[in-house]
C-alpha atoms as a PDB file:
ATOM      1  CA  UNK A   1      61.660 -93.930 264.542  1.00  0.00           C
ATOM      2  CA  UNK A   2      58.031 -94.258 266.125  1.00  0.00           C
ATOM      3  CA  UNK A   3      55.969 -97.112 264.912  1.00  0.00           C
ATOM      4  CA  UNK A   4      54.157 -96.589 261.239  1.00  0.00           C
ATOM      5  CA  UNK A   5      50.796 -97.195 261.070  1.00  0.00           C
ATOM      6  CA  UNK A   6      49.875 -98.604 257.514  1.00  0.00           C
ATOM      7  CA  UNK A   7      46.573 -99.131 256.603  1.00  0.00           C
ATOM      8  CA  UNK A   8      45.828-101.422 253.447  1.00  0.00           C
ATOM      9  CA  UNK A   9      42.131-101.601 252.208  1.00  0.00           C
ATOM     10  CA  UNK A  10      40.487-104.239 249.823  1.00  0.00           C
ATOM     11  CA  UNK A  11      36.721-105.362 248.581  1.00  0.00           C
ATOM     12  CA  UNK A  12      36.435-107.378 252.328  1.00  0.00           C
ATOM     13  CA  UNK A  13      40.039-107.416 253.467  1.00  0.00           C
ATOM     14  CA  UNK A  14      40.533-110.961 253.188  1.00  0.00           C
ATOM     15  CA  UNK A  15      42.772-110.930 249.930  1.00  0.00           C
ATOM     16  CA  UNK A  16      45.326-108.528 251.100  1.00  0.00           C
ATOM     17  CA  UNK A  17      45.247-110.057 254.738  1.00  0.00           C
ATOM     18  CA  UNK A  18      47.959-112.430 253.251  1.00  0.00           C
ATOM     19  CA  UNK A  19      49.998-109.232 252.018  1.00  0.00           C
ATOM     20  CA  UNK A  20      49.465-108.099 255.403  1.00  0.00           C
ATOM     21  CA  UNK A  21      51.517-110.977 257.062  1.00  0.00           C
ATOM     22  CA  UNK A  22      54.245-110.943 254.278  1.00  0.00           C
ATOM     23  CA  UNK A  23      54.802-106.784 254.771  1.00  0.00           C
ATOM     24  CA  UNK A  24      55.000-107.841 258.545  1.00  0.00           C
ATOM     25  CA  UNK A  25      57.876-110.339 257.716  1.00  0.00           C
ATOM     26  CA  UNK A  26      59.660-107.866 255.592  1.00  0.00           C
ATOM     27  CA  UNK A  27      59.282-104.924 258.485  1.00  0.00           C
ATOM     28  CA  UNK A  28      60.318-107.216 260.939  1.00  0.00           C
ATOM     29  CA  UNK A  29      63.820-108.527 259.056  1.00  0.00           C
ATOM     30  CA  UNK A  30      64.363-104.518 258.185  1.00  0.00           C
ATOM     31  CA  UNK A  31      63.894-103.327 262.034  1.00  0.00           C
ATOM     32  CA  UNK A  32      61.184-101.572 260.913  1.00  0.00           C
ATOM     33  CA  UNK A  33      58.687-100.591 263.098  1.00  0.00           C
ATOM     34  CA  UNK A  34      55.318-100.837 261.362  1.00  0.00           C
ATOM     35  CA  UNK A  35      51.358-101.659 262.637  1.00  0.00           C
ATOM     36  CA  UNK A  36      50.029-103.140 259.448  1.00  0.00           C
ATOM     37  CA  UNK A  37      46.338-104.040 259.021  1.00  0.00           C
ATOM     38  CA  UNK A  38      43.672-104.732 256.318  1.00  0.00           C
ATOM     39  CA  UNK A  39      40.062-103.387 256.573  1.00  0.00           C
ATOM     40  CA  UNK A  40      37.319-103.630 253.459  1.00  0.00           C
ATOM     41  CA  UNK A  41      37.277-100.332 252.195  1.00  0.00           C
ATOM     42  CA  UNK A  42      33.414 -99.815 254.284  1.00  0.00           C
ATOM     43  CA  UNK A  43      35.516 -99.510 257.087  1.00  0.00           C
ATOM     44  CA  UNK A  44      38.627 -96.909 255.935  1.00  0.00           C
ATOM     45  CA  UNK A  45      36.699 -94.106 257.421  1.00  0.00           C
ATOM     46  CA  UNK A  46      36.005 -95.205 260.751  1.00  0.00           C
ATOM     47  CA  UNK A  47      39.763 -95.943 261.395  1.00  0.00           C
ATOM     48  CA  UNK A  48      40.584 -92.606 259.493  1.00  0.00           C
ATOM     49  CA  UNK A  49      39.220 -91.066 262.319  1.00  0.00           C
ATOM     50  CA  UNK A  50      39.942 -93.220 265.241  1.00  0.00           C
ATOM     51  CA  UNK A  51      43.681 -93.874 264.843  1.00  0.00           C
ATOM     52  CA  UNK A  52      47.104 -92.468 263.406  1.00  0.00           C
ATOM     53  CA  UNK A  53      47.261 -93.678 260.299  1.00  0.00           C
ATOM     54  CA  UNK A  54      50.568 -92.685 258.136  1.00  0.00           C
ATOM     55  CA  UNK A  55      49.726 -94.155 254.715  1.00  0.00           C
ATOM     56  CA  UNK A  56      47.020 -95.816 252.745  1.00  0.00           C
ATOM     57  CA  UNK A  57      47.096 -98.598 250.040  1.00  0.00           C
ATOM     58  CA  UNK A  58      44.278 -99.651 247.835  1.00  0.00           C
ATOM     59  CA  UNK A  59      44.500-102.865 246.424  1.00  0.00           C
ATOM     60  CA  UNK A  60      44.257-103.042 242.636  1.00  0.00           C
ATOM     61  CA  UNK A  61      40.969-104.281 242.597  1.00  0.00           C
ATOM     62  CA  UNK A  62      39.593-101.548 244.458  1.00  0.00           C
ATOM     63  CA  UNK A  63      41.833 -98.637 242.526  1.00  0.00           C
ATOM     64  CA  UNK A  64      38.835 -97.262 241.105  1.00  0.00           C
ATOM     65  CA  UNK A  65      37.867 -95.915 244.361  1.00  0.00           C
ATOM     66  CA  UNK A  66      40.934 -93.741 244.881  1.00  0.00           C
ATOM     67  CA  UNK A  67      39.495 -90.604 244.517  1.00  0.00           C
ATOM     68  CA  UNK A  68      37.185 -91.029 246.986  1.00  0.00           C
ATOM     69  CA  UNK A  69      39.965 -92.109 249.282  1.00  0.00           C
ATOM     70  CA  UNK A  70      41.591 -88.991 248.395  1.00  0.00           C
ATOM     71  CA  UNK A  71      38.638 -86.915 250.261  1.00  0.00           C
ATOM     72  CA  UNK A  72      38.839 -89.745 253.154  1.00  0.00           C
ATOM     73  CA  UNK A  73      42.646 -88.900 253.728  1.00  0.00           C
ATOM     74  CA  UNK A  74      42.465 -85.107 253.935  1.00  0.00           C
ATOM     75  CA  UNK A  75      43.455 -83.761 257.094  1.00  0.00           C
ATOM     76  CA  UNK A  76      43.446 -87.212 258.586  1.00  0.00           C
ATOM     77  CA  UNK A  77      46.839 -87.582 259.431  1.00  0.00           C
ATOM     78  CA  UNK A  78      48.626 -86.184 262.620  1.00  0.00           C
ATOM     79  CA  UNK A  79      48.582 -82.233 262.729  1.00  0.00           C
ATOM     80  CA  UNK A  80      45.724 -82.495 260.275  1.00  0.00           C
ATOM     81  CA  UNK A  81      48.045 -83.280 257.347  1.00  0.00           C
ATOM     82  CA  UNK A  82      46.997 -85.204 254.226  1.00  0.00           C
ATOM     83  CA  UNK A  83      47.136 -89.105 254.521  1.00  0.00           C
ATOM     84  CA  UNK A  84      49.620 -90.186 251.606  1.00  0.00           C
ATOM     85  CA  UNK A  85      47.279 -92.799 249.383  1.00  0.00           C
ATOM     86  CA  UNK A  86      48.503 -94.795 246.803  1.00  0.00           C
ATOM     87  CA  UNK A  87      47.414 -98.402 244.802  1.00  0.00           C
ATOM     88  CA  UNK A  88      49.209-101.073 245.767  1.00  0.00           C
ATOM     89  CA  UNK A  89      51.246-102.387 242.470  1.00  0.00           C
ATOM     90  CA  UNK A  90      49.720-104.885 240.713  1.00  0.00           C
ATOM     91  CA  UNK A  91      52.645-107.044 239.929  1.00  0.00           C
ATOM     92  CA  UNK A  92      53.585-106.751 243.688  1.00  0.00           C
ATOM     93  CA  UNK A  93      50.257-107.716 244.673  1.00  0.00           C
ATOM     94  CA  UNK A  94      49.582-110.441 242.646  1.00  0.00           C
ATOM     95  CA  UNK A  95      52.624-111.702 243.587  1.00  0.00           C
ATOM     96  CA  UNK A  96      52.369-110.941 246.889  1.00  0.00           C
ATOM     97  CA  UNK A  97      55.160-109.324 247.451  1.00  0.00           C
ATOM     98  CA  UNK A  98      55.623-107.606 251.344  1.00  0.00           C
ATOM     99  CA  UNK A  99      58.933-105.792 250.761  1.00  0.00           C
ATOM    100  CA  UNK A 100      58.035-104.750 247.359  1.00  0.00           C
ATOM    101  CA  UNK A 101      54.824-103.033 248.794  1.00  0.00           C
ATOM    102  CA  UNK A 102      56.099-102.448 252.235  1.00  0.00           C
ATOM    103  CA  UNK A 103      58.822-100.602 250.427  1.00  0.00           C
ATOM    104  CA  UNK A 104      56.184 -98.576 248.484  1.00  0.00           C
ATOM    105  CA  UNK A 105      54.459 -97.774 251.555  1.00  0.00           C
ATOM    106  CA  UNK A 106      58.029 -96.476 252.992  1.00  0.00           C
ATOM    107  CA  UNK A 107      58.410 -94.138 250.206  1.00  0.00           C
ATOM    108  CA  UNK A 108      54.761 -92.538 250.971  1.00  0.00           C
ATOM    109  CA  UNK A 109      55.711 -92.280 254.513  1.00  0.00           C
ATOM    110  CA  UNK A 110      58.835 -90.449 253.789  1.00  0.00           C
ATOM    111  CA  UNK A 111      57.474 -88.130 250.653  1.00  0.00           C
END
């Protein structure tokens, strides 16, 4: 399978730069192939359009902004398909839990 790009925006990314390196460990000890990056939500757009992204996850404290994400993903994705969005889980997130939201990610990714 190619490699997954997966996209996770926050307030300034710093928070979920942590859950970055965890959903790396967890992608890494499944063989899965994954590019996994934080950005502050400012920024979403500008990687929207510069790169392949295959899924977006808010983190809770920026949830509130999904709908607007939901404009930002449409007809981002390769062939102009929809960019599956999603907020990360809180419990997973507070407890920063990689495979829990890598695995949520996964299930985007594969509909």
């Amino acid at each position: 399978m190619a490699e997954q790009t997966i996209m996770l925006n926050c307030a300034a990314g710093m928070s979920t730069s942590l859950l970055v390196t965890k959903m790396q460990e967890a992608a890494k000890e499944q063989g899965i192939d994954a590019k996994i990056f934080a950005c502050p939500a400012s920024e979403a757009q500008q990687h929207l359009d510069n790169e392949d992204i295959d899924v977006v996850l808010l983190g809770p404290q920026v949830g509130y902004m999904k709908s607007d994400f939901e404009n930002k993903v449409k007809g981002a994705g390769k062939g102009g398909k929809d960019v599956p969005l999603d907020v990360i889980n809180m419990q997973a997130y507070g407890m920063m839990d990689g495979k829990k939201v890598l695995a949520q990610a996964e299930s985007l990714i594969n509909g």
